[in-house]
Protein backbone atom coordinates (compact mmCIF):
# COMPACT_ATOMS: atom_id res chain seq x y z
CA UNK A 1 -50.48 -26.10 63.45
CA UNK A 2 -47.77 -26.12 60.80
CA UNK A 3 -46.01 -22.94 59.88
CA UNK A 4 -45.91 -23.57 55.97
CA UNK A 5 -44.05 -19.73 55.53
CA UNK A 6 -41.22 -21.13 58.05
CA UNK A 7 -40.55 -24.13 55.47
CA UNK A 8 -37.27 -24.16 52.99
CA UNK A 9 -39.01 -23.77 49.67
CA UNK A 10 -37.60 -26.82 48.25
CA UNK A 11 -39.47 -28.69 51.35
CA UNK A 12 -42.52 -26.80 50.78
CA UNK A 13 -42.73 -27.99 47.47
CA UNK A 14 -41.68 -32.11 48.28
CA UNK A 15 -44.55 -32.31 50.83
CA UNK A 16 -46.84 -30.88 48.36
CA UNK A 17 -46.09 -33.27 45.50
CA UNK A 18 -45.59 -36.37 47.04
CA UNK A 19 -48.82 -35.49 49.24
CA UNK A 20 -50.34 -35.20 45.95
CA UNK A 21 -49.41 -38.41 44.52
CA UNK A 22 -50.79 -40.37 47.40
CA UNK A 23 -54.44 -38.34 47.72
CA UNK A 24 -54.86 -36.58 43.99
CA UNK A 25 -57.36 -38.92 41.45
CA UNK A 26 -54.84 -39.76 38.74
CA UNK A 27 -58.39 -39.72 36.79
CA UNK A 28 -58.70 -36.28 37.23
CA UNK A 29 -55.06 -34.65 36.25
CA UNK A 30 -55.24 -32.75 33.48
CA UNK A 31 -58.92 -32.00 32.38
CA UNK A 32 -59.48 -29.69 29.96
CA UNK A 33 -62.97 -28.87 31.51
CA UNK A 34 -64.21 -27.52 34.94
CA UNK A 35 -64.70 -30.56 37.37
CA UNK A 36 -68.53 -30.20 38.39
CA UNK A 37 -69.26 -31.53 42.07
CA UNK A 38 -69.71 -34.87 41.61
CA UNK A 39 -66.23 -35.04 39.91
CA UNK A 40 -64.61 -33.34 42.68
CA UNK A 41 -66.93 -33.14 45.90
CA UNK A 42 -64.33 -35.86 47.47
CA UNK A 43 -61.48 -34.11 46.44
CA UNK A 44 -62.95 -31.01 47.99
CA UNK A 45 -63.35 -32.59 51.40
CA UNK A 46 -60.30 -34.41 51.21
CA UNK A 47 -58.53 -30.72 50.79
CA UNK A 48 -60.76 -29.71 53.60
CA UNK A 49 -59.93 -32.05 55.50
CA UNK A 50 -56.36 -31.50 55.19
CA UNK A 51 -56.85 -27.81 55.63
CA UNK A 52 -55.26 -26.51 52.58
CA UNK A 53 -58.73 -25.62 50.78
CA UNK A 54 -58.25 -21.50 51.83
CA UNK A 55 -54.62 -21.46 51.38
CA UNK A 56 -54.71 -17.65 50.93
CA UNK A 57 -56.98 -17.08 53.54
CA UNK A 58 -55.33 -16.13 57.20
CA UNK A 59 -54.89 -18.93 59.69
CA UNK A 60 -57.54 -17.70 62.50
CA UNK A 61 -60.71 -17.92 59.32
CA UNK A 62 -59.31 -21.56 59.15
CA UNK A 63 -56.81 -21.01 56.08
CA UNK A 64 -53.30 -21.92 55.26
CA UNK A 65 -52.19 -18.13 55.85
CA UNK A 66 -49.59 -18.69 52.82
CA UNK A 67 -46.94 -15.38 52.21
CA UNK A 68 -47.40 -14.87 48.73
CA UNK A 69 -43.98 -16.70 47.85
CA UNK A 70 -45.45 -20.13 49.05
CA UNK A 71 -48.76 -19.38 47.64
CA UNK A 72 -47.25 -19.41 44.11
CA UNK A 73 -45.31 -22.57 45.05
CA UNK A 74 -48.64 -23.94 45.90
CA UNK A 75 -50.38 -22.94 42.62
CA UNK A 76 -47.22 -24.33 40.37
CA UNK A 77 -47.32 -27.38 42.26
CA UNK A 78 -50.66 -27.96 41.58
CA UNK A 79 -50.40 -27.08 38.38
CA UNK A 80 -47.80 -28.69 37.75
CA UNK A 81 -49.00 -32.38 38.87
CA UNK A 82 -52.39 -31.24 36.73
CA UNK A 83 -54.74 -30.68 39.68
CA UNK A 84 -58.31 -29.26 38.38
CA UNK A 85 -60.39 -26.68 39.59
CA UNK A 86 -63.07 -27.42 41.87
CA UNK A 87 -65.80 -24.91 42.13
CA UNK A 88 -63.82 -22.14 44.00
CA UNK A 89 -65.46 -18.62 43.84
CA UNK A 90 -66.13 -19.77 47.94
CA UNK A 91 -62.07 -19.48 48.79
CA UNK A 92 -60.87 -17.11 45.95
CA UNK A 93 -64.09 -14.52 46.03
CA UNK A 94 -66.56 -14.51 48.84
CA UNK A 95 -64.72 -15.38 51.67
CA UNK A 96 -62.03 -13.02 51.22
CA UNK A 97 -64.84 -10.40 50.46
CA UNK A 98 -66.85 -11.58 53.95
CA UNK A 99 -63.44 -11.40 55.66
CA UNK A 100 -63.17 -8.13 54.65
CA UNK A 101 -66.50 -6.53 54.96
CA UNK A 102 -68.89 -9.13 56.30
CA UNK A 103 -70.26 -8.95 59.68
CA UNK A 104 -69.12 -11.01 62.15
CA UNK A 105 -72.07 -13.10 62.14
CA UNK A 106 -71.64 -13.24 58.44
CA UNK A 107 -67.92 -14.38 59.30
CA UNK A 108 -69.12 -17.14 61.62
CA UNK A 109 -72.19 -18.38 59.34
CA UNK A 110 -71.01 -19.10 55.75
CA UNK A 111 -66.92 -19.08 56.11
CA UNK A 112 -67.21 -22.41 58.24
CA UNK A 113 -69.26 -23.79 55.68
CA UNK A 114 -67.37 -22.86 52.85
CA UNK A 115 -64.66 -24.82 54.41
CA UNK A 116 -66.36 -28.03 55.12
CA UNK A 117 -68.21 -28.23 52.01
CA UNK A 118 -71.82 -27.55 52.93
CA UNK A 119 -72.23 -24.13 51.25
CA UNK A 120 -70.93 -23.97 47.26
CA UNK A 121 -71.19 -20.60 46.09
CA UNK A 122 -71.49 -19.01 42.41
CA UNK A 123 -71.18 -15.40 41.24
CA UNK A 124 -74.33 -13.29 40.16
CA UNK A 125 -73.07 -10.40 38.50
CA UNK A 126 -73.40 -10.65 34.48
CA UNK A 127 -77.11 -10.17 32.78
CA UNK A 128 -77.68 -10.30 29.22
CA UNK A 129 -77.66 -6.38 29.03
CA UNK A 130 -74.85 -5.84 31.41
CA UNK A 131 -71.86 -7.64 31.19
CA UNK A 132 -68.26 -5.27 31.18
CA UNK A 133 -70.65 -2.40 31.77
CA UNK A 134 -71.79 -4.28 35.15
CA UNK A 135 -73.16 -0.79 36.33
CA UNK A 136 -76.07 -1.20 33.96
CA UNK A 137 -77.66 -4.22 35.74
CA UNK A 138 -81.49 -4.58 36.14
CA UNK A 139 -82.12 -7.24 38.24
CA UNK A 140 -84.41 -5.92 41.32
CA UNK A 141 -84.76 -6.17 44.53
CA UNK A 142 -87.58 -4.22 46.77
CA UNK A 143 -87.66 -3.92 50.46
CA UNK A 144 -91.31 -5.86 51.77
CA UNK A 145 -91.09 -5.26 55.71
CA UNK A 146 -87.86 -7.76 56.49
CA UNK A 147 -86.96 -9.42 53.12
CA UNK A 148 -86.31 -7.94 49.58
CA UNK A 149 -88.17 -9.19 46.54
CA UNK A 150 -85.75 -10.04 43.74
CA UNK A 151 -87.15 -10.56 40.27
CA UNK A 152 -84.27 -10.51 37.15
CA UNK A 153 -81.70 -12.84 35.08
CA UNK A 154 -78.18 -13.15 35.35
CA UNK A 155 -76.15 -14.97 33.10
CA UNK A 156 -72.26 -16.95 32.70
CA UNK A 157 -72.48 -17.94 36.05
CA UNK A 158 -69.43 -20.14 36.30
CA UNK A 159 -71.26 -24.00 37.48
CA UNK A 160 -74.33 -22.55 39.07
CA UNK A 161 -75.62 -25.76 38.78
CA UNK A 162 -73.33 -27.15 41.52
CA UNK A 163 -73.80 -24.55 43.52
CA UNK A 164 -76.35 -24.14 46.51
CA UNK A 165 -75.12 -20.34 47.61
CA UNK A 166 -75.09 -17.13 44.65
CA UNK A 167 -73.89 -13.82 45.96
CA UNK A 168 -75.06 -11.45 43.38
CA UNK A 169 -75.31 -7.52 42.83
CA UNK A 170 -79.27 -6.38 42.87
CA UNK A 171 -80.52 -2.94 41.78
CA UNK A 172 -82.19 -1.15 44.75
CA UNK A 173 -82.55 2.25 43.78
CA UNK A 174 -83.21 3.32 40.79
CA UNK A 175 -82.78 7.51 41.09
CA UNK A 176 -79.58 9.27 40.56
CA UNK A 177 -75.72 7.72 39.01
CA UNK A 178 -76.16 4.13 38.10
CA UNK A 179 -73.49 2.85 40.57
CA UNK A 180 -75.42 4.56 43.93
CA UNK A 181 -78.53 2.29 43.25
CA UNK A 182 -76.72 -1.26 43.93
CA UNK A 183 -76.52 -3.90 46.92
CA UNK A 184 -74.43 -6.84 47.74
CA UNK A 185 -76.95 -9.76 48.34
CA UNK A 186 -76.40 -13.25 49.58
CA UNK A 187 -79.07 -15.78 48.24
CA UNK A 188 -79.16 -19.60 48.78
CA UNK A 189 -80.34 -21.29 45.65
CA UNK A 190 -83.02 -23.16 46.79
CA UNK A 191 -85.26 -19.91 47.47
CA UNK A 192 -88.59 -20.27 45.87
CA UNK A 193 -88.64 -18.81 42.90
CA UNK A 194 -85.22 -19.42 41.27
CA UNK A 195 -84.39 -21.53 38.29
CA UNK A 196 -80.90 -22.32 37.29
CA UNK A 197 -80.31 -23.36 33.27
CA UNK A 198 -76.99 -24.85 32.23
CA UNK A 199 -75.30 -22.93 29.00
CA UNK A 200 -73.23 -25.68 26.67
CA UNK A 201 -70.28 -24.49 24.62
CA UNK A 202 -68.95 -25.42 21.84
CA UNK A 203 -67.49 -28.60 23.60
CA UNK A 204 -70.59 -29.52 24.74
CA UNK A 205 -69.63 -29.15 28.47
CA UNK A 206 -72.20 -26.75 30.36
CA UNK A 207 -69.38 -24.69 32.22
CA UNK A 208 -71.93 -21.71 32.71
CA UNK A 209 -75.44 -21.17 33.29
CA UNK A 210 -78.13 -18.64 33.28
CA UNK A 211 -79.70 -17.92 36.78
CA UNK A 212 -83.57 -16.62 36.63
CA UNK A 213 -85.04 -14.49 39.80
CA UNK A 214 -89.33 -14.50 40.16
CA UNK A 215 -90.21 -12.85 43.44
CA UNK A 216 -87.82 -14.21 45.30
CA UNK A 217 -87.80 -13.43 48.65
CA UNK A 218 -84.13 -12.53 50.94
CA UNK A 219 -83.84 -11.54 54.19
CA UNK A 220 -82.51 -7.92 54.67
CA UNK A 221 -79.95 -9.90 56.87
CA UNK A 222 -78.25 -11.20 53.74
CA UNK A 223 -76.90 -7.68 52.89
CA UNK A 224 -73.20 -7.81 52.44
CA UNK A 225 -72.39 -4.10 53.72
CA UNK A 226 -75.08 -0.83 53.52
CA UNK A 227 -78.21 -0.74 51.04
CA UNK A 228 -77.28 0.74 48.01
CA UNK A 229 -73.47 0.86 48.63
CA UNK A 230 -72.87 -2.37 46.49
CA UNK A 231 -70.79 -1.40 43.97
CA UNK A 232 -67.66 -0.29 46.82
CA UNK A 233 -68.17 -4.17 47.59
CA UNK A 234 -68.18 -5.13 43.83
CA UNK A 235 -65.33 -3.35 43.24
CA UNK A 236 -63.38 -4.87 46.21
CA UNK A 237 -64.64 -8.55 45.12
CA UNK A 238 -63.37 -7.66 41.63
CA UNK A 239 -59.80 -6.59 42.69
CA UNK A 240 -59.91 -10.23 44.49
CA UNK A 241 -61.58 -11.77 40.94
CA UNK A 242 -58.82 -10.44 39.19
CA UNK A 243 -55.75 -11.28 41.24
CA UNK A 244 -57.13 -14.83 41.07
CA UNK A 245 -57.82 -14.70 36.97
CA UNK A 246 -54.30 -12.66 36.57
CA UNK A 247 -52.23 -15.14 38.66
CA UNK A 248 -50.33 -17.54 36.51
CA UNK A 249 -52.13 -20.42 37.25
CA UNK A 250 -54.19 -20.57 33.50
CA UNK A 251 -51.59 -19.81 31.34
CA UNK A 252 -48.74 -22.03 33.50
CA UNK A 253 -51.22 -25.49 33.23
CA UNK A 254 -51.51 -24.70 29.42
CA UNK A 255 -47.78 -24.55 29.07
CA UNK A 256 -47.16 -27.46 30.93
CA UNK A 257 -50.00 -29.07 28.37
CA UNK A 258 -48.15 -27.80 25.68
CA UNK A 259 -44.95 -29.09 26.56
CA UNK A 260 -46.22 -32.73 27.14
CA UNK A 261 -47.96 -32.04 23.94
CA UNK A 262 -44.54 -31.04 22.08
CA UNK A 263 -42.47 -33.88 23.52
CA UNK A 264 -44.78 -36.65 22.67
CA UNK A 265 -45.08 -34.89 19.00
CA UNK A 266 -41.04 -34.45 19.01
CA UNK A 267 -41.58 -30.62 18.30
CA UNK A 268 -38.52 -29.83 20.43
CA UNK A 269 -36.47 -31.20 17.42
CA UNK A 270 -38.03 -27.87 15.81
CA UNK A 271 -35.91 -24.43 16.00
CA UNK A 272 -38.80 -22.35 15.27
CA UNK A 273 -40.85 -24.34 17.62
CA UNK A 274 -38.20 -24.32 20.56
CA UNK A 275 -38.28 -19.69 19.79
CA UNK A 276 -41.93 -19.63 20.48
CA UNK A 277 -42.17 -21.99 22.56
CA UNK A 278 -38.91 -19.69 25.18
CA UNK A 279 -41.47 -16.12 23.96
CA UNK A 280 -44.22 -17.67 26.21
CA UNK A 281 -42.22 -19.43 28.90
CA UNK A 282 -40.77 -15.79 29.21
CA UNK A 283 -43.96 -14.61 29.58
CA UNK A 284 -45.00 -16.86 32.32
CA UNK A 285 -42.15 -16.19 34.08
CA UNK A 286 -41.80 -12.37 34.22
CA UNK A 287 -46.19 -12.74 35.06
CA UNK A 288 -45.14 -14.72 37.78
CA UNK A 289 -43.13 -11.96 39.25
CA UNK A 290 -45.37 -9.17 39.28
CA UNK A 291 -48.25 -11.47 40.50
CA UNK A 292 -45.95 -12.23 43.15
CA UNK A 293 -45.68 -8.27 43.97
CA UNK A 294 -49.12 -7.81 43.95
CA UNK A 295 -49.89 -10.46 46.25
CA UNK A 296 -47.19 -9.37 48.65
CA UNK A 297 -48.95 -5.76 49.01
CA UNK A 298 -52.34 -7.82 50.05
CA UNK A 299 -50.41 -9.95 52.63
CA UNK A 300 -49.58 -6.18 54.00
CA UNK A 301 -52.84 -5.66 54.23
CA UNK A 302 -51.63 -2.93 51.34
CA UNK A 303 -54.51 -1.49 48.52
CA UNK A 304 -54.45 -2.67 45.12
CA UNK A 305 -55.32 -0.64 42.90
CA UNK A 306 -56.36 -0.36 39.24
CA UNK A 307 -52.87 -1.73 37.91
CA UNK A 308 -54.38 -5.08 38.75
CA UNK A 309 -56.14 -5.09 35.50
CA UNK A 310 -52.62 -5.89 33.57
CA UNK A 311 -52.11 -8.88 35.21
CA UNK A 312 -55.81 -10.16 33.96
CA UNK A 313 -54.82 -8.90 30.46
CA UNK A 314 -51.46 -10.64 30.60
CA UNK A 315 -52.37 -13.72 32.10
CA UNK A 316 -55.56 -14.83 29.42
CA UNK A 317 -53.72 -13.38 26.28
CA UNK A 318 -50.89 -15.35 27.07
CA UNK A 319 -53.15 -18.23 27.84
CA UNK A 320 -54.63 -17.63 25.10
CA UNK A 321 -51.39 -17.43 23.09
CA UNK A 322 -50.39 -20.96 24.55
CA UNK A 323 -53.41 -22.84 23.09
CA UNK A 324 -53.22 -21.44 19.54
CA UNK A 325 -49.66 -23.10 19.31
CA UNK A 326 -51.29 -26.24 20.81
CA UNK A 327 -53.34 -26.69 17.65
CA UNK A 328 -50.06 -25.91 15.46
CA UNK A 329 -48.54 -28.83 16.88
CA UNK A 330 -51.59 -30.60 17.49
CA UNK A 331 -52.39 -30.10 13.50
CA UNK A 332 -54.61 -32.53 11.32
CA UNK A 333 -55.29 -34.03 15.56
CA UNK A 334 -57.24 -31.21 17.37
CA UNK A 335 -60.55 -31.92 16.61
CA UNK A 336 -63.31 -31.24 19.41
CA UNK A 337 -63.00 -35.76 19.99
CA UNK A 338 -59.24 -35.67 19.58
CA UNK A 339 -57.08 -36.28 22.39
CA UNK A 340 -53.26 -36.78 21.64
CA UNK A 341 -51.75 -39.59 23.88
CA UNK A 342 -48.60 -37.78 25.50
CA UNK A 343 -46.75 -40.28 28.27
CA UNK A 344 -49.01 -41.68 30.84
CA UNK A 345 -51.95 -38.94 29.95
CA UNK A 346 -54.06 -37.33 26.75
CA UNK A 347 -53.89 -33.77 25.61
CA UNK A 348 -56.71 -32.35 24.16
CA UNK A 349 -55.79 -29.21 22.07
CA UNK A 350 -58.95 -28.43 21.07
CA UNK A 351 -60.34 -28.60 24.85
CA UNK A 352 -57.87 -26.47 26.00
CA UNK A 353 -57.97 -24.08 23.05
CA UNK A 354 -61.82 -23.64 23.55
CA UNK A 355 -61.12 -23.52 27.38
CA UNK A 356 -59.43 -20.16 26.65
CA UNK A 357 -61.87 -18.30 24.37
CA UNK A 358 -64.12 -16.80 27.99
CA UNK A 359 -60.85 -16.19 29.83
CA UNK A 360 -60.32 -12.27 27.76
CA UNK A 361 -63.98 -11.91 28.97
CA UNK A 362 -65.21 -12.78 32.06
CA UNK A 363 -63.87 -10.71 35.01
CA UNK A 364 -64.25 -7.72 32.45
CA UNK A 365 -63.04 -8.12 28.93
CA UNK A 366 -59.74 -7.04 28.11
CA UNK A 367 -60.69 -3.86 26.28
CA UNK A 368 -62.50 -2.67 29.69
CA UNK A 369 -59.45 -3.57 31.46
CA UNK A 370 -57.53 -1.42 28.92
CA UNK A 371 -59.19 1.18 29.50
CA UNK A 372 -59.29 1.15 33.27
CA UNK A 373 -55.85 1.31 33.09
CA UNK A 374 -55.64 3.83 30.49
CA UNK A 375 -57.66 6.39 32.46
CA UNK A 376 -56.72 4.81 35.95
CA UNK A 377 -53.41 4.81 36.25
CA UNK A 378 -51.80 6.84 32.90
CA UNK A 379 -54.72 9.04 33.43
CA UNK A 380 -55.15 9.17 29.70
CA UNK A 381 -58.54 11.48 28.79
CA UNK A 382 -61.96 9.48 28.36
């Protein structure tokens, strides 16, 4: 097996591109959308194949076992070339969370199939009533001998319509603090009784869906953890979910949009251009180096705690930051059917600028994650 960590970094980063250029779609660099599976299901197997699907995960789960500086190599490389994103929450959420608390049969059931393709998983945590206050969730499940009965809704789950596998959060006590009633539950999607409906934006592209639970039965086996101790796994999955939103990856592929975008639009003959163009490369750059830190203390096997919420802040404002000067530049051109032809590819403004409306919500909107960190860690008063 290759030791990747043992590499030169400039090495590191030639295999990755020019094993890019012979195996990436050139049909698929740069999308403004999410690929759905039957964009990317080749791709998928052909990085499974390769083993570089889990590069975060550690070697003996069947992962690269990256240190965090190559990891980041990894995720500007791909940016950089304009991979897309195939349906992921499998590598960046679950697995880490199953090789962390799962049981070891859980280990040996669903990581093996994460990594060859046959299990795709979403995340069932939003409902219409509880969103940023996640605690508030209804959806039910009741113990019936060996199985629970689940009956609810959850909602912006991220391509649930690819997806076969949903780990989800299910209310299973309702007496005492709202957070003591909860359980970690893993459901397949083709249980009786569930019904997945796509959600379009304003693009038209149905990124998210609403998921729909009517006495749907799950075996108590599918437990992720104790009954009623879900929220100490929800919490750990969402320090995972927001490393992965808060590393540079989003706001780095914009940039490198926007600077294809600029060059083919001759914005770099622009002063006032070039200043805010150097603000947000800045940004990128000093985001990069704290994500870097905070993936360093994981690779210790070190706690993260709430400080991780800056990086999610950081990361989708400045995202978001990125695309409003894509329609500046993209003026009169950045309707929702415009795509600006930039060297050998298009850039969409508008895609990319409606791409990065969610980003300040999902994983907790920004104003939660302000105030996590305002009670958290300056342990300002409520």
């Amino acid at each position: 097996m290759t030791d990747y960590n043992a590499m030169t970094d400039d090495d590191f980063r030639k295999m990755l591109y020019n094993w890019l250029v012979e195996n990436y779609p050139n049909e698929l660099r740069f999308l403004t959308e999410r690929m759905h599976w039957d964009e990317c299901g080749d791709w998928y197997m052909t990085l499974a194949n390769k083993g570089w699907l889990a590069p975060g995960w550690p070697t003996e789960h069947g992962g690269m076992g990256l240190d965090a500086n190559k990891l980041l190599i990894l995720m500007e490389e791909f940016e950089d070339y304009g991979v897309g994103r195939t349906p992921d929450q499998g590598m960046t959420m679950i697995g880490p969370l199953l090789i962390q608390y799962g049981t070891q049969e859980q280990r040996e059931r669903y990581l093996p199939k994460i990594l060859n393709g046959e299990n795709i998983w979403c995340q069932g945590y939003s409902e219409p009533g509880a969103g940023s206050d996640l605690a508030s969730l209804r959806t039910a499940a009741v113990r019936d001998g060996d199985d629970y009965v689940v009956n609810g809704h959850k909602t912006w789950t991220t391509l649930a319509m690819d997806a076969n596998m949903i780990f989800t959060l299910v209310r299973t006590n309702k007496e005492g603090k709202k957070q003591q009633g909860i359980t970690f539950l893993l459901i397949p999607l083709d249980t009786p009784g569930i019904t997945v409906r796509p959600i379009y934006n304003l693009g038209m592209h149905d990124e998210f869906a609403e998921v729909f639970f009517d006495d749907v039965r799950v075996p108590v086996t599918n437990v992720v953890g104790k009954e009623n101790d879900g929220w100490t796994i929800a919490k750990a999955l969402l320090g995972h979910e927001r490393i992965f939103i808060g590393s540079p990856k989003m706001a780095s592929l914009a940039m490198n949009r926007l600077k294809v975008l600029a060059e083919s639009t001759n914005m770099f003959d622009d002063p006032l251009f070039i200043e805010r163009y150097t603000v947000l490369k800045l940004e990128i750059e000093d985001l990069s180096a704290a994500y870097t830190r905070f993936v360093e203390v994981l690779k210790r096997g070190g706690h993260i705690g709430a400080e991780v919420s800056m990086l999610k802040i950081w990361n989708t404002e400045t995202q978001q930051r990125i695309t409003d000067l894509m329609l500046d530049v993209a003026g009169e051109n950045c309707g929702v059917s415009d795509a600006i032809p930039a060297g050998d590819t298009a850039v969409s403004a508008a895609g990319e600028f409606i791409g990065a409306r969610p980003t300040t919500i999902y994983g907790g909107s920004n104003q939660i994650q302000r105030n996590i960190l305002a009670k958290a860690v300056l342990k300002l008063p409520s």
